[in-house]
N, C-alpha and C. Protein backbone atom coordinates (compact mmCIF):
# COMPACT_ATOMS: atom_id res chain seq x y z
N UNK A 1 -141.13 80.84 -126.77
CA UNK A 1 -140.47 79.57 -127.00
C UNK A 1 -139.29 79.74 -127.96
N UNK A 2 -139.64 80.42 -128.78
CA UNK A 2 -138.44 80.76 -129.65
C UNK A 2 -137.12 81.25 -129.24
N UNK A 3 -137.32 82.35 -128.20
CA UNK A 3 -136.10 82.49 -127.41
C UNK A 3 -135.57 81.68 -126.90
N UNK A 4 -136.21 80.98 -126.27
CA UNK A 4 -135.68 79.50 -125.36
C UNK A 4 -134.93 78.39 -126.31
N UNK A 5 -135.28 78.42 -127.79
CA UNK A 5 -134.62 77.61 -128.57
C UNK A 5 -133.69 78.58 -128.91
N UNK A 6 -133.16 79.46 -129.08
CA UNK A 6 -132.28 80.18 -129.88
C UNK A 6 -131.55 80.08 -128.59
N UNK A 7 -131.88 80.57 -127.34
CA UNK A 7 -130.62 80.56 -126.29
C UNK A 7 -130.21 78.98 -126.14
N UNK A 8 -130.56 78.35 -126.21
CA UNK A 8 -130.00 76.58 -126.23
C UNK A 8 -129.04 76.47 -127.26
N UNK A 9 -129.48 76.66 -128.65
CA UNK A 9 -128.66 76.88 -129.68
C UNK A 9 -127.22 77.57 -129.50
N UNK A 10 -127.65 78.76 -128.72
CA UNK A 10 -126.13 79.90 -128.16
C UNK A 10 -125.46 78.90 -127.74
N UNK A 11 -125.56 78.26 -126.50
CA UNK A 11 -124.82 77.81 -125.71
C UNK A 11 -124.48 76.36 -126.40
N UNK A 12 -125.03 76.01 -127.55
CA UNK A 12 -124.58 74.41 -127.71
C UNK A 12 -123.11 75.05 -128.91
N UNK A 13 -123.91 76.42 -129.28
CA UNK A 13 -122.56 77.49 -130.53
C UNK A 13 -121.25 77.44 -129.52
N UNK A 14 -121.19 77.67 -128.15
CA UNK A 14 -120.29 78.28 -127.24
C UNK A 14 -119.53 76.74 -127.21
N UNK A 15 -120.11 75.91 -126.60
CA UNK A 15 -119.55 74.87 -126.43
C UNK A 15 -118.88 73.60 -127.82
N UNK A 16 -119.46 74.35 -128.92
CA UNK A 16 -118.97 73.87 -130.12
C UNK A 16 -117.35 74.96 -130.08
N UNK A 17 -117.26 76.17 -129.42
CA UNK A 17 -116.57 76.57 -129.85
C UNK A 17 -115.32 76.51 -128.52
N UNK A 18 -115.71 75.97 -127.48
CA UNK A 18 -114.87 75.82 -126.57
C UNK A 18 -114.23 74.23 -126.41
N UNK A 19 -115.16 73.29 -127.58
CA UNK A 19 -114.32 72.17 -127.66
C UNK A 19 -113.25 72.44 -129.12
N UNK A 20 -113.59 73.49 -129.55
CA UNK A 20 -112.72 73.90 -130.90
C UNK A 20 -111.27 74.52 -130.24
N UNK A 21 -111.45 75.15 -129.33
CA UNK A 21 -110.44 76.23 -128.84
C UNK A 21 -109.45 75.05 -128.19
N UNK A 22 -109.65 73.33 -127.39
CA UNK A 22 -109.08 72.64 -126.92
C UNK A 22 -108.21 71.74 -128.01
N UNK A 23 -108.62 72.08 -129.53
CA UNK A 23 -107.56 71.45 -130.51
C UNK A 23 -106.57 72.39 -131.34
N UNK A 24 -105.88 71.25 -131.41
CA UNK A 24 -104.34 71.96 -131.95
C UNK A 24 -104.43 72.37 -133.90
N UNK A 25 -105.98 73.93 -133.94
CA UNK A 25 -105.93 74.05 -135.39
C UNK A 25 -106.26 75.64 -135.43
N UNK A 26 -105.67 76.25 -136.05
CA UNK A 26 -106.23 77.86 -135.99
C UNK A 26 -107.39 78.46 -136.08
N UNK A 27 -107.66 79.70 -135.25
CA UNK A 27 -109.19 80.20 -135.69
C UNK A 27 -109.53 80.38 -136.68
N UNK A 28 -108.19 80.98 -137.73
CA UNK A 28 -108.48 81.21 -139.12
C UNK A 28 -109.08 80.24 -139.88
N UNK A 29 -108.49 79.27 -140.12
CA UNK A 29 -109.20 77.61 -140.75
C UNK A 29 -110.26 77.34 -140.23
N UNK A 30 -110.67 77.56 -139.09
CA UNK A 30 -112.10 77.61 -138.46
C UNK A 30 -113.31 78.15 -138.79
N UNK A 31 -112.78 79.61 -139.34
CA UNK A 31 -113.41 80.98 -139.75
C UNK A 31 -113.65 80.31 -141.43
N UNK A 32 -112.51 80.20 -142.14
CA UNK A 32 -112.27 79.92 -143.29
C UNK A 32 -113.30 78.97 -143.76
N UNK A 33 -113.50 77.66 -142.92
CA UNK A 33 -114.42 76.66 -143.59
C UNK A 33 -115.62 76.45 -142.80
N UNK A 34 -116.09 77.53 -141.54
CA UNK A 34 -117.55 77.55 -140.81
C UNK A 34 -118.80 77.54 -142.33
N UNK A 35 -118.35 78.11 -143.48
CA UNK A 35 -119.84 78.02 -144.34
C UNK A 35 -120.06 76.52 -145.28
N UNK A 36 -118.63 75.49 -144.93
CA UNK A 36 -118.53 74.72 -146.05
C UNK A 36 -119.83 74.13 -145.90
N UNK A 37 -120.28 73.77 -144.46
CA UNK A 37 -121.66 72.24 -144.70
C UNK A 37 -122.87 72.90 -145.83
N UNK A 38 -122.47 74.52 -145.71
CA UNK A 38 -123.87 75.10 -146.31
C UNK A 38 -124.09 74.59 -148.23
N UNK A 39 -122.33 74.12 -148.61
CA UNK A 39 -122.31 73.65 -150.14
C UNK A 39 -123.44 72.49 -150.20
N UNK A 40 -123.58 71.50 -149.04
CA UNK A 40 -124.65 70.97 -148.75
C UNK A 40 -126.15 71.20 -149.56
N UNK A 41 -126.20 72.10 -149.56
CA UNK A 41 -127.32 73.11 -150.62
C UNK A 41 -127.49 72.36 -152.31
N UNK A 42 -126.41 72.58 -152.33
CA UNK A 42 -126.10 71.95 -153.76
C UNK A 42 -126.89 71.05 -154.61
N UNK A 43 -127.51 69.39 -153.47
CA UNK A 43 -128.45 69.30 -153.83
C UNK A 43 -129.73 69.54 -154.23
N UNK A 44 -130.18 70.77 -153.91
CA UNK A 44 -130.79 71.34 -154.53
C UNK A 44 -130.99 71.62 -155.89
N UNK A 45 -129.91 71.78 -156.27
CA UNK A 45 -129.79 71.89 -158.33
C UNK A 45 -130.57 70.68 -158.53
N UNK A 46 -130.64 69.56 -157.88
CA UNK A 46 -131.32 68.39 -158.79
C UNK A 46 -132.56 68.13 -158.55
N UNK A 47 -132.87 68.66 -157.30
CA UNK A 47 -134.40 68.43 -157.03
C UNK A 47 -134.39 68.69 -155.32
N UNK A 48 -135.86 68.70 -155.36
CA UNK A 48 -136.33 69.32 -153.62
C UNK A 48 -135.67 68.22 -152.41
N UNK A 49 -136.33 67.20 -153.13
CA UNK A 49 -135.75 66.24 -152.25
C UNK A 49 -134.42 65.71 -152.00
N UNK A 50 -133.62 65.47 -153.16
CA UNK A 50 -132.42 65.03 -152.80
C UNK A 50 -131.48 66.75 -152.01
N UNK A 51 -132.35 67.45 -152.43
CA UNK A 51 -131.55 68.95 -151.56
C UNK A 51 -131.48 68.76 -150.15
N UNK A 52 -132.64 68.71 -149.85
CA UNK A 52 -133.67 68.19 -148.52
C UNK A 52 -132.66 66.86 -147.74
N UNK A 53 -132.60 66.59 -148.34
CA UNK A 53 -131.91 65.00 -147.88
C UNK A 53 -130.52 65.52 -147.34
N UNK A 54 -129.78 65.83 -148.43
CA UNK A 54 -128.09 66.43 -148.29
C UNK A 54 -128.14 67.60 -147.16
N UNK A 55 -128.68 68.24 -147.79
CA UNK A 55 -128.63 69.26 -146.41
C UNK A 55 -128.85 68.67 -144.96
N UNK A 56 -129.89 67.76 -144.42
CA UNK A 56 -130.43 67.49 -143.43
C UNK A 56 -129.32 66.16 -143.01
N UNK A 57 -128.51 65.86 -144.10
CA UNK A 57 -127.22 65.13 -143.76
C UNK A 57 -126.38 65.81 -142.83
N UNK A 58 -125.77 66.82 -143.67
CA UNK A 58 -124.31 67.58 -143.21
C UNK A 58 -125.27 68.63 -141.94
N UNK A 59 -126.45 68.75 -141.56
CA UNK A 59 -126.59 69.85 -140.76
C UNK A 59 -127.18 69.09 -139.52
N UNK A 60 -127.28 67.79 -139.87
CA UNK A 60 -128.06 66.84 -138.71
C UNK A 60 -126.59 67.05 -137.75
N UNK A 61 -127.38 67.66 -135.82
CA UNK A 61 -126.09 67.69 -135.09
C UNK A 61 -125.56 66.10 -134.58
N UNK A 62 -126.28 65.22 -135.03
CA UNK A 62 -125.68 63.33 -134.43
C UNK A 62 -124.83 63.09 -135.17
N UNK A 63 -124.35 64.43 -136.56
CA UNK A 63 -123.57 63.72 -137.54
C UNK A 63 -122.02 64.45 -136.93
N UNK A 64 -122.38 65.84 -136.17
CA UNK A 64 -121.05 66.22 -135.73
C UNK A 64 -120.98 65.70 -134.61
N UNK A 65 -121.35 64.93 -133.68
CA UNK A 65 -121.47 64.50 -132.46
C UNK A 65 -120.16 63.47 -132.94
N UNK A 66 -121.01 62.30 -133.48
CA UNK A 66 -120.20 61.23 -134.06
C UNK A 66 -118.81 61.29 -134.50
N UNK A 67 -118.99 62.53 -135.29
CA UNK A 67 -117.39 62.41 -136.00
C UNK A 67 -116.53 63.12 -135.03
N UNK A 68 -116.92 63.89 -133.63
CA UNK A 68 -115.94 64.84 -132.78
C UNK A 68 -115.99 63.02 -131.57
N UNK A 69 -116.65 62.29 -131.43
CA UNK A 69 -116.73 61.32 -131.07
C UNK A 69 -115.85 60.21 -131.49
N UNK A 70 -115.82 59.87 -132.51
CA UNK A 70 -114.61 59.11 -133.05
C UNK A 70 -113.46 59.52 -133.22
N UNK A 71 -113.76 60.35 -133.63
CA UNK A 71 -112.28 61.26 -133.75
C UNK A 71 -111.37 61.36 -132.08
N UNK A 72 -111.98 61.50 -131.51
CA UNK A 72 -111.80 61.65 -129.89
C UNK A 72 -111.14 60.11 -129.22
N UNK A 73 -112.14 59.07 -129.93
CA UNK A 73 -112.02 57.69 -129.60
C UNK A 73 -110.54 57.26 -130.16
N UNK A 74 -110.80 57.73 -131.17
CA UNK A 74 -109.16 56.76 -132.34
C UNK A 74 -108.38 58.25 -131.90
N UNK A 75 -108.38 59.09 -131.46
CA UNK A 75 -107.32 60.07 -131.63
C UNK A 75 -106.60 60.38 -132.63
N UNK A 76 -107.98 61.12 -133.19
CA UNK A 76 -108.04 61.57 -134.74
C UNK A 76 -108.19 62.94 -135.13
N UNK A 77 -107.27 64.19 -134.80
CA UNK A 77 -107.99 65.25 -134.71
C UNK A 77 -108.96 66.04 -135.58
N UNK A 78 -108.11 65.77 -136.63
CA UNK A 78 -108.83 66.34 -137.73
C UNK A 78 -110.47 65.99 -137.92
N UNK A 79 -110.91 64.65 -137.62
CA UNK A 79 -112.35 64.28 -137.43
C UNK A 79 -112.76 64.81 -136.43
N UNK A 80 -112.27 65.22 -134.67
CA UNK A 80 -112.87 65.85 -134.30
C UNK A 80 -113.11 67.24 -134.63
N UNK A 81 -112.13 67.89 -135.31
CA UNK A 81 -112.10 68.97 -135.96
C UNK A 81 -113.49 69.25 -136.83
N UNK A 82 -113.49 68.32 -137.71
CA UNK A 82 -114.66 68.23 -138.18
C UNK A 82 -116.20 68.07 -138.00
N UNK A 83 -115.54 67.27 -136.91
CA UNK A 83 -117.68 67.54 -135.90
C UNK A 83 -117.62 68.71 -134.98
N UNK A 84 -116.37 69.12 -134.26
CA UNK A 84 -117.26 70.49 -133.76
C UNK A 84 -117.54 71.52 -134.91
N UNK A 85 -116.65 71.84 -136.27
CA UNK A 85 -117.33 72.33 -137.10
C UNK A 85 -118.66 72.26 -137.25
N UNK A 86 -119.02 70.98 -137.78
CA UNK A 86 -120.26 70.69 -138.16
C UNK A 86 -121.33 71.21 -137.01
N UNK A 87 -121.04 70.83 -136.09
CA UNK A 87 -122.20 70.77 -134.90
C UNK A 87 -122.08 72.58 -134.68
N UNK A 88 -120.68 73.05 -134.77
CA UNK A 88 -120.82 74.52 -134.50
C UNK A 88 -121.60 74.93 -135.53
N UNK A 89 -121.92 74.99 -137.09
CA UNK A 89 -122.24 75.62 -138.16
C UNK A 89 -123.85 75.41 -137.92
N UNK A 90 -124.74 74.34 -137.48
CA UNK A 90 -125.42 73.81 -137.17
C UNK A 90 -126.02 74.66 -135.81
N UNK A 91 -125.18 74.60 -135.26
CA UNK A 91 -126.04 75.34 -133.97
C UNK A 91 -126.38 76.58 -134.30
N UNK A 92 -125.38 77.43 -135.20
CA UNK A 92 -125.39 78.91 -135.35
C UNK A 92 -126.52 79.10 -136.82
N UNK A 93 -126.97 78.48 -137.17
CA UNK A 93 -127.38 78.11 -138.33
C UNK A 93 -129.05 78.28 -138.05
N UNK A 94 -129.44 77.43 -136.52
CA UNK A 94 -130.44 77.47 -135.99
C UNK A 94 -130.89 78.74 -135.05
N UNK A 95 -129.57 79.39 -134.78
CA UNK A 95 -129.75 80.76 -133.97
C UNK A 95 -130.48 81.57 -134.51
N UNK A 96 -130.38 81.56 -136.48
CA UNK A 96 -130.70 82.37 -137.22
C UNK A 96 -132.24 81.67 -137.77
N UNK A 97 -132.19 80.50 -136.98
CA UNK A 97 -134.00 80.50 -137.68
C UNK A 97 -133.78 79.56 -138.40
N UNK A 98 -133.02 78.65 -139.38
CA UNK A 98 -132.68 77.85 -139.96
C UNK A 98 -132.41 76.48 -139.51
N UNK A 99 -133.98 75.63 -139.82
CA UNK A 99 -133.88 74.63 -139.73
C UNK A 99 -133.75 73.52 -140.55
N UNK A 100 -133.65 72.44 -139.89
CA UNK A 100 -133.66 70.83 -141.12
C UNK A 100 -135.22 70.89 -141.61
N UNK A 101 -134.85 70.93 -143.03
CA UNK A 101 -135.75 71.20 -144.05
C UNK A 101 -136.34 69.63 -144.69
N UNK A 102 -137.66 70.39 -144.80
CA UNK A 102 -138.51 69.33 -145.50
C UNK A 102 -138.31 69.27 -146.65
N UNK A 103 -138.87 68.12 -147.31
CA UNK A 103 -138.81 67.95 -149.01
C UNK A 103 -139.44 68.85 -149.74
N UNK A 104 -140.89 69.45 -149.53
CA UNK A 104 -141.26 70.36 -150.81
C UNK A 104 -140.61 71.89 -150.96
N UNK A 105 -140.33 72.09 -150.37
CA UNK A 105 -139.64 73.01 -150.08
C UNK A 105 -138.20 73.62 -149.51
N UNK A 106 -137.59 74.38 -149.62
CA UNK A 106 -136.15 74.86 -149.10
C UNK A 106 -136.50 75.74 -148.05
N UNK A 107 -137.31 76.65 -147.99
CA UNK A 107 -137.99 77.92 -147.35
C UNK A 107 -139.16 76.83 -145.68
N UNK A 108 -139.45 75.68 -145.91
CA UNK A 108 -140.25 75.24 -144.97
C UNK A 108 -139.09 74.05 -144.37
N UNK A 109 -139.21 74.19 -142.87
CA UNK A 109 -138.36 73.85 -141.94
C UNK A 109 -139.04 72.92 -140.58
N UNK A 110 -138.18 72.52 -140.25
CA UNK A 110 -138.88 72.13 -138.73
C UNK A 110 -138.91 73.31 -137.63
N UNK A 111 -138.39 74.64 -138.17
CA UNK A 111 -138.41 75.33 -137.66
C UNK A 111 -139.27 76.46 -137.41
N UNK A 112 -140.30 76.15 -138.89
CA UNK A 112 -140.88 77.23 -139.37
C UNK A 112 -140.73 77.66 -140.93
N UNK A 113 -141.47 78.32 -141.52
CA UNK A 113 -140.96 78.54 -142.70
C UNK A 113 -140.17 79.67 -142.27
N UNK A 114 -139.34 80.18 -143.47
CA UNK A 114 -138.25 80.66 -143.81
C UNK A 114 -138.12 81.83 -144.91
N UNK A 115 -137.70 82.88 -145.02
CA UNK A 115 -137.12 84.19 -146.22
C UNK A 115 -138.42 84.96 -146.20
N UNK A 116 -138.87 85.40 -147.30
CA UNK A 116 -140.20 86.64 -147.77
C UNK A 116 -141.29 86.29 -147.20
N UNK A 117 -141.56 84.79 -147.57
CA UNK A 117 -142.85 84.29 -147.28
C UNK A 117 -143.83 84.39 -145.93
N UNK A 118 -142.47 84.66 -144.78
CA UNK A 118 -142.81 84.66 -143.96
C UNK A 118 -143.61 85.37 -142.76
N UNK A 119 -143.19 86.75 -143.50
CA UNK A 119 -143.87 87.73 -143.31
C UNK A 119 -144.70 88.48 -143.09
């Protein structure tokens, strides 16, 4: 089963990156800010939960859907710019095992737990 989710993930990565390749912004800037949603993390310094929360914000894919969606609607590029980011960082994110995370933890996922522990 795991394969079967990681190859879904590939192809939702491909198609994050073939609606990227149809806007007018370089690969470099692409390359440059693919790790930003991960500052997302951040919440973490204050506690499990509000980490938990922020992260499962910026990595939820309805949040890059929406903004490559509006952005699309108002003919806005830069917002769509910004949800295939998101939704790309997100898909590739899950390739690697990395899921939307629960509150007690950073390491326990909907995916599975996560790092040493797992082992």
């Amino acid at each position: 089963m795991k394969t079967l989710l990681r190859l879904e993930e590939f192809l939702m990565f491909v198609l994050a990156l073939f609606l990227f390749s149809e806007l007018d912004y370089s690969w470099g800037l692409f390359a440059l800010l693919f790790f930003t949603p991960d500052l997302s993390m951040l919440g973490y310094l204050a506690n499990p939960r509000l980490g938990a929360w922020t992260y499962n914000l910026i990595h939820h894919k309805g949040l890059g859907i929406t903004l490559y969606a509006l952005g699309s609607l108002l003919a806005t590029p830069w917002l769509m710019f910004a949800g295939t980011l998101l939704f790309a960082h997100s898909s590739f994110d899950r390739i690697l095992g990395y899921g939307l995370k629960h509150e007690d933890s950073f390491q326990n996922t909907h995916l599975g737990r996560i790092g040493n522990s797992n082992r």
